[in-house]
Protein backbone atom coordinates (compact mmCIF):
# COMPACT_ATOMS: atom_id res chain seq x y z
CA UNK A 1 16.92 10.06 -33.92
CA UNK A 2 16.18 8.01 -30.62
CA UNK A 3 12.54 8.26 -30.00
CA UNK A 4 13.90 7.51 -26.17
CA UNK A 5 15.53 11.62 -26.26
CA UNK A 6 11.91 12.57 -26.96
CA UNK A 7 9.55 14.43 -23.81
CA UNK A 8 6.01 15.08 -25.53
CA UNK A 9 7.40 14.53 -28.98
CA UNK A 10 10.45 17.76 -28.70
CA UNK A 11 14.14 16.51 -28.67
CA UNK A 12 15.95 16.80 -25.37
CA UNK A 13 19.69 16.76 -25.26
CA UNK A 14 20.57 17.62 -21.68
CA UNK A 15 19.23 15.86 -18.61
CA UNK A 16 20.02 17.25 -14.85
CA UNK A 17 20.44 14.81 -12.05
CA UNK A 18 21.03 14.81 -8.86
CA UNK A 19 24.55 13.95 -7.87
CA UNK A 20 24.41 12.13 -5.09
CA UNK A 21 21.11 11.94 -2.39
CA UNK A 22 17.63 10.76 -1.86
CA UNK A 23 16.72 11.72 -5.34
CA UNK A 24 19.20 10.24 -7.36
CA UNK A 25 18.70 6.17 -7.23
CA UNK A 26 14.47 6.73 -8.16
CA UNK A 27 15.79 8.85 -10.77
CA UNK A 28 17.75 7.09 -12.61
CA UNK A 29 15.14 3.79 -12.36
CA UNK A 30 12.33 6.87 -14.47
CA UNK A 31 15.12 7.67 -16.80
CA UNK A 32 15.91 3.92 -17.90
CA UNK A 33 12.16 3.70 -17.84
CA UNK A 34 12.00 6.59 -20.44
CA UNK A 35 13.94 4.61 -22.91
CA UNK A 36 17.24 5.86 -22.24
CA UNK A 37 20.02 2.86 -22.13
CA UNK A 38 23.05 4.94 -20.16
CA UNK A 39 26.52 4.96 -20.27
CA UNK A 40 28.99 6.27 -17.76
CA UNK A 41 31.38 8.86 -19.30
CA UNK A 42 32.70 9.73 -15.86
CA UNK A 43 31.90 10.34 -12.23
CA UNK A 44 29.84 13.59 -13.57
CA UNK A 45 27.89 12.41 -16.62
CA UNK A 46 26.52 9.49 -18.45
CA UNK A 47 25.33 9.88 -21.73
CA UNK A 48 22.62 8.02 -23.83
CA UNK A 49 24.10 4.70 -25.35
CA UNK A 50 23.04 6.63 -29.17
CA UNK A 51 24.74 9.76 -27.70
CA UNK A 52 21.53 11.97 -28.44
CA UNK A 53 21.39 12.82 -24.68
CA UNK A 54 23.43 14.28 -21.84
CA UNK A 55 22.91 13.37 -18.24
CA UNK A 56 25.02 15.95 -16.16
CA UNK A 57 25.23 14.42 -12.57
CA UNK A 58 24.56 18.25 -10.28
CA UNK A 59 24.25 19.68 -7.37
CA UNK A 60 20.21 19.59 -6.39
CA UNK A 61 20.06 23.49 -5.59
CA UNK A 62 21.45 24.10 -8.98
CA UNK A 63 19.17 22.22 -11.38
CA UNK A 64 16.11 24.99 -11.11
CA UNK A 65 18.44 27.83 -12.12
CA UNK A 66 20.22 26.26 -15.23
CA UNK A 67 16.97 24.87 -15.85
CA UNK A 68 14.73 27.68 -16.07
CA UNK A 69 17.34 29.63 -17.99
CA UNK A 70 17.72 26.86 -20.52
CA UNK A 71 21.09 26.00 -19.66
CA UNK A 72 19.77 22.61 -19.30
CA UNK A 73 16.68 21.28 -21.33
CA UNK A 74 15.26 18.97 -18.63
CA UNK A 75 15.45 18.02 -14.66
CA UNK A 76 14.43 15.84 -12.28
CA UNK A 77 14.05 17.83 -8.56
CA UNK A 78 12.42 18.20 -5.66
CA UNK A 79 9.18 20.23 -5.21
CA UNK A 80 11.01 21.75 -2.46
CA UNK A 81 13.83 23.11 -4.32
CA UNK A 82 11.29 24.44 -7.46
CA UNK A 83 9.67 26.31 -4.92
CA UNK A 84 12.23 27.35 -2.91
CA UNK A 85 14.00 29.02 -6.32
CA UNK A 86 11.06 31.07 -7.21
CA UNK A 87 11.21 29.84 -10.96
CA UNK A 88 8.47 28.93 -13.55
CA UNK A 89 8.57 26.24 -15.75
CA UNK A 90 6.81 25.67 -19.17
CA UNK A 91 6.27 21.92 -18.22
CA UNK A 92 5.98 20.56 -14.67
CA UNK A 93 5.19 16.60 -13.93
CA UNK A 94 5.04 14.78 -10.74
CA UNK A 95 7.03 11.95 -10.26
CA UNK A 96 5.54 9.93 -7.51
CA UNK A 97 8.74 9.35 -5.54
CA UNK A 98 11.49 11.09 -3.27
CA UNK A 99 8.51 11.92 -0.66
CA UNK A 100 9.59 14.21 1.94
CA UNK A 101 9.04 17.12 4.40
CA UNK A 102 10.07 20.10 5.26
CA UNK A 103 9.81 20.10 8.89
CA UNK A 104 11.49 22.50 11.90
CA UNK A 105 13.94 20.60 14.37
CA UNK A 106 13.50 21.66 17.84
CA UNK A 107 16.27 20.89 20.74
CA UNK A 108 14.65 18.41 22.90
CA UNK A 109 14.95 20.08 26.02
CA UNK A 110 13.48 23.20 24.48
CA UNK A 111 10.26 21.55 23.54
CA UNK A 112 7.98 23.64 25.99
CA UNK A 113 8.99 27.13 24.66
CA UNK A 114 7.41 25.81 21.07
CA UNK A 115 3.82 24.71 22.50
CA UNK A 116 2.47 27.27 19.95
CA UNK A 117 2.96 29.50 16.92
CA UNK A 118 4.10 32.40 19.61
CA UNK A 119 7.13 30.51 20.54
CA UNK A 120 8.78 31.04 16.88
CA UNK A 121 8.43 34.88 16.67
CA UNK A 122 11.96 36.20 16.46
CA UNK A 123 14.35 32.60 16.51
CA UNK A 124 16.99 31.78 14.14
CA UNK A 125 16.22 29.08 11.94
CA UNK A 126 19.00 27.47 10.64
CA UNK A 127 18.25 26.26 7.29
CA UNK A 128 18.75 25.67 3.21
CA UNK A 129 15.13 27.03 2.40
CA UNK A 130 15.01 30.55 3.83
CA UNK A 131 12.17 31.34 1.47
CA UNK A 132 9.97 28.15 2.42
CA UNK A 133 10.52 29.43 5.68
CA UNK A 134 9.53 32.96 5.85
CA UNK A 135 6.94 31.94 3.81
CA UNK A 136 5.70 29.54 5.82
CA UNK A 137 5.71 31.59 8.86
CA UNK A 138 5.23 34.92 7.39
CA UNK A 139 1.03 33.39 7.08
CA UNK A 140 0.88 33.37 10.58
CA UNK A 141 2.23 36.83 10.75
CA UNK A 142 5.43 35.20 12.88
CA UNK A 143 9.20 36.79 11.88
CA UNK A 144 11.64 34.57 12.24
CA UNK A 145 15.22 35.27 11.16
CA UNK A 146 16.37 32.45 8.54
CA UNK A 147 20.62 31.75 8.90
CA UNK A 148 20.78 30.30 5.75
CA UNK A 149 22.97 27.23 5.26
CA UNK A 150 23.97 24.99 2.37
CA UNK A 151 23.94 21.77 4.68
CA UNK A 152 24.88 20.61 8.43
CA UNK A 153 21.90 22.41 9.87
CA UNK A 154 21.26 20.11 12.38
CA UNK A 155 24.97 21.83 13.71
CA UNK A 156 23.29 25.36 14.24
CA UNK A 157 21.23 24.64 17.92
CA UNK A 158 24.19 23.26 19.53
CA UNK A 159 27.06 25.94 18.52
CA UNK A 160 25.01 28.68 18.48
CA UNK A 161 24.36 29.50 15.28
CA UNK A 162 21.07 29.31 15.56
CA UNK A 163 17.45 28.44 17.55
CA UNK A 164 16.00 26.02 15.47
CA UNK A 165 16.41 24.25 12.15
CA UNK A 166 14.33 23.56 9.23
CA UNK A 167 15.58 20.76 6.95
CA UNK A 168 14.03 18.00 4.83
CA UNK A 169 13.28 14.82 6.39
CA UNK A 170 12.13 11.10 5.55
CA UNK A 171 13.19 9.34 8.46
CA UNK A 172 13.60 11.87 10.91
CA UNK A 173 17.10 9.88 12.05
CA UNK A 174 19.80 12.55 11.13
CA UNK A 175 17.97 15.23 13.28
CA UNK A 176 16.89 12.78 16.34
CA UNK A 177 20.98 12.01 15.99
CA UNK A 178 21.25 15.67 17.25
CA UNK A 179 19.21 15.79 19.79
CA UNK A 180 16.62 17.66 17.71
CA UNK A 181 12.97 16.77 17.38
CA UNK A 182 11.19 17.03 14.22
CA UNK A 183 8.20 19.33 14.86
CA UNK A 184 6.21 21.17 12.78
CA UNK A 185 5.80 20.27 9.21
CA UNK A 186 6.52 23.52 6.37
CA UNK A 187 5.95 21.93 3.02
CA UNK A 188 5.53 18.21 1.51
CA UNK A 189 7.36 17.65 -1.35
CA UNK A 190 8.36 14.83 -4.39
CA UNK A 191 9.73 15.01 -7.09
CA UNK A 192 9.23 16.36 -10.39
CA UNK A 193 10.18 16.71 -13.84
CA UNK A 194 10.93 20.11 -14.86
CA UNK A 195 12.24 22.02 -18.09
CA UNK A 196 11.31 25.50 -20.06
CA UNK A 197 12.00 24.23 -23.54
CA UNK A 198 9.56 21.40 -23.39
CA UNK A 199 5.84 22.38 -23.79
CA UNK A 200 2.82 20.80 -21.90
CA UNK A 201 0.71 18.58 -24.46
C-alpha cells in the first residue's frame, strides 16, 4: 500500500476537490505535497499514479455533505462552506491558504443608509451563505431576509432582487465591477482539511 494514501496512519481512498475556483490550484500544490503523484483520468477526476486514491474534481458547496456522510473519505474546503453546512467532522486541519472574507456589498450610492448596524434591519441580502448571514446579524439582534443564491450575487442590487449582497471576497474586484462596495466583514475563512472517517492523532 502507498504510504502517500495514508492521513494519520488510516487509508484514504477518496479525495474531494474543488472543481474549478480560488481553492483548487493551492490544493492540488498540498496534495502533491502529501505524496500523491496524480494522474488525469478525465476532466472530473485524477487518480493516484498506484491507483490507491480517488480525487473527484466537485462542486465546493457539495464536499461538506458527501463528506460528513462518508460518501467521500477526505476534503479540502473552505471554512466558510464547513460552517455554512452546519456539519461536524471527526478531523479538522487548517491549511494556511485560500484566505478570504465574507463581507456585505453595498451599492455605492446607498452608502449613507448603512452608517450603522440599524441600516440592515429588514434588507434582502442576496447571497450563497444564508446561515453565515443570519448568524452574523442575528448577534446584533438585526433581521435581515437572506435571497439565497448559488452564484451572480453581485446581480441582485441592480435588478431588484435584492438590497445588498454578501459574498466571499479576496480582491474585492468582482463586486467594485458592480458598483458595489465591500463593507462590513461576516466571517474570515481558509481552508481546511476535512473528513469523518479519519481520526485526530
Amino acid at each position: 500500500m502507498n504510504p502517500s494514501s495514508k492521513i494519520n496512519n488510516q487509508v484514504c481512498q477518496t479525495f474531494a476537490l474543488q472543481k474549478s475556483g480560488e481553492l483548487t490550484e493551492d490544493s492540488l500544490k498540498y496534495i502533491n505535497s502529501l505524496g500523491y503523484r496524480l494522474e488525469v483520468v478525465n476532466k472530473l477526476l485524477l487518480k493516484d499514479i498506484n491507483k490507491n486514491t480517488n480525487f473527484l474534481l466537485i462542486r465546493n458547496s457539495d464536499i461538506p455533505n458527501l463528506v460528513a456522510n462518508r460518501k467521500i473519505d477526505l476534503g479540502i474546503v473552505g471554512l466558510d462552506q464547513i460552517e455554512e453546512s452546519g456539519f461536524n467532522f471527526t478531523f479538522k486541519k487548517p491549511l494556511n491558504f485560500g484566505y478570504c472574507e465574507l463581507k456585505i456589498g453595498i451599492p455605492k450610492d446607498q452608502l449613507k443608509e448603512y452608517k450603522n448596524l440599524r441600516g440592515f434591519r429588514g434588507k434582502r441580502v442576496a447571497t450563497s451563505y444564508p446561515n453565515l448571514v443570519f448568524s452574523y446579524f442575528k448577534r446584533f439582534k438585526i433581521e435581515v431576509k437572506p435571497v439565497f443564491m448559488r452564484g451572480s450575487v453581485e446581480l441582485a442590487p441592480k435588478f431588484g432582487i435584492a438590497d445588498l449582497i454578501a459574498d466571499v471576497v479576496v480582491s474585492g474586484n468582482t463586486m467594485k465591477s458592480m458598483d458595489l462596495v465591500p463593507n462590513r466583514s461576516i466571517f474570515s475563512s481558509q481552508a481546511y482539511l476535512i473528513s469523518n472517517t479519519v481520526n485526530k492523532q
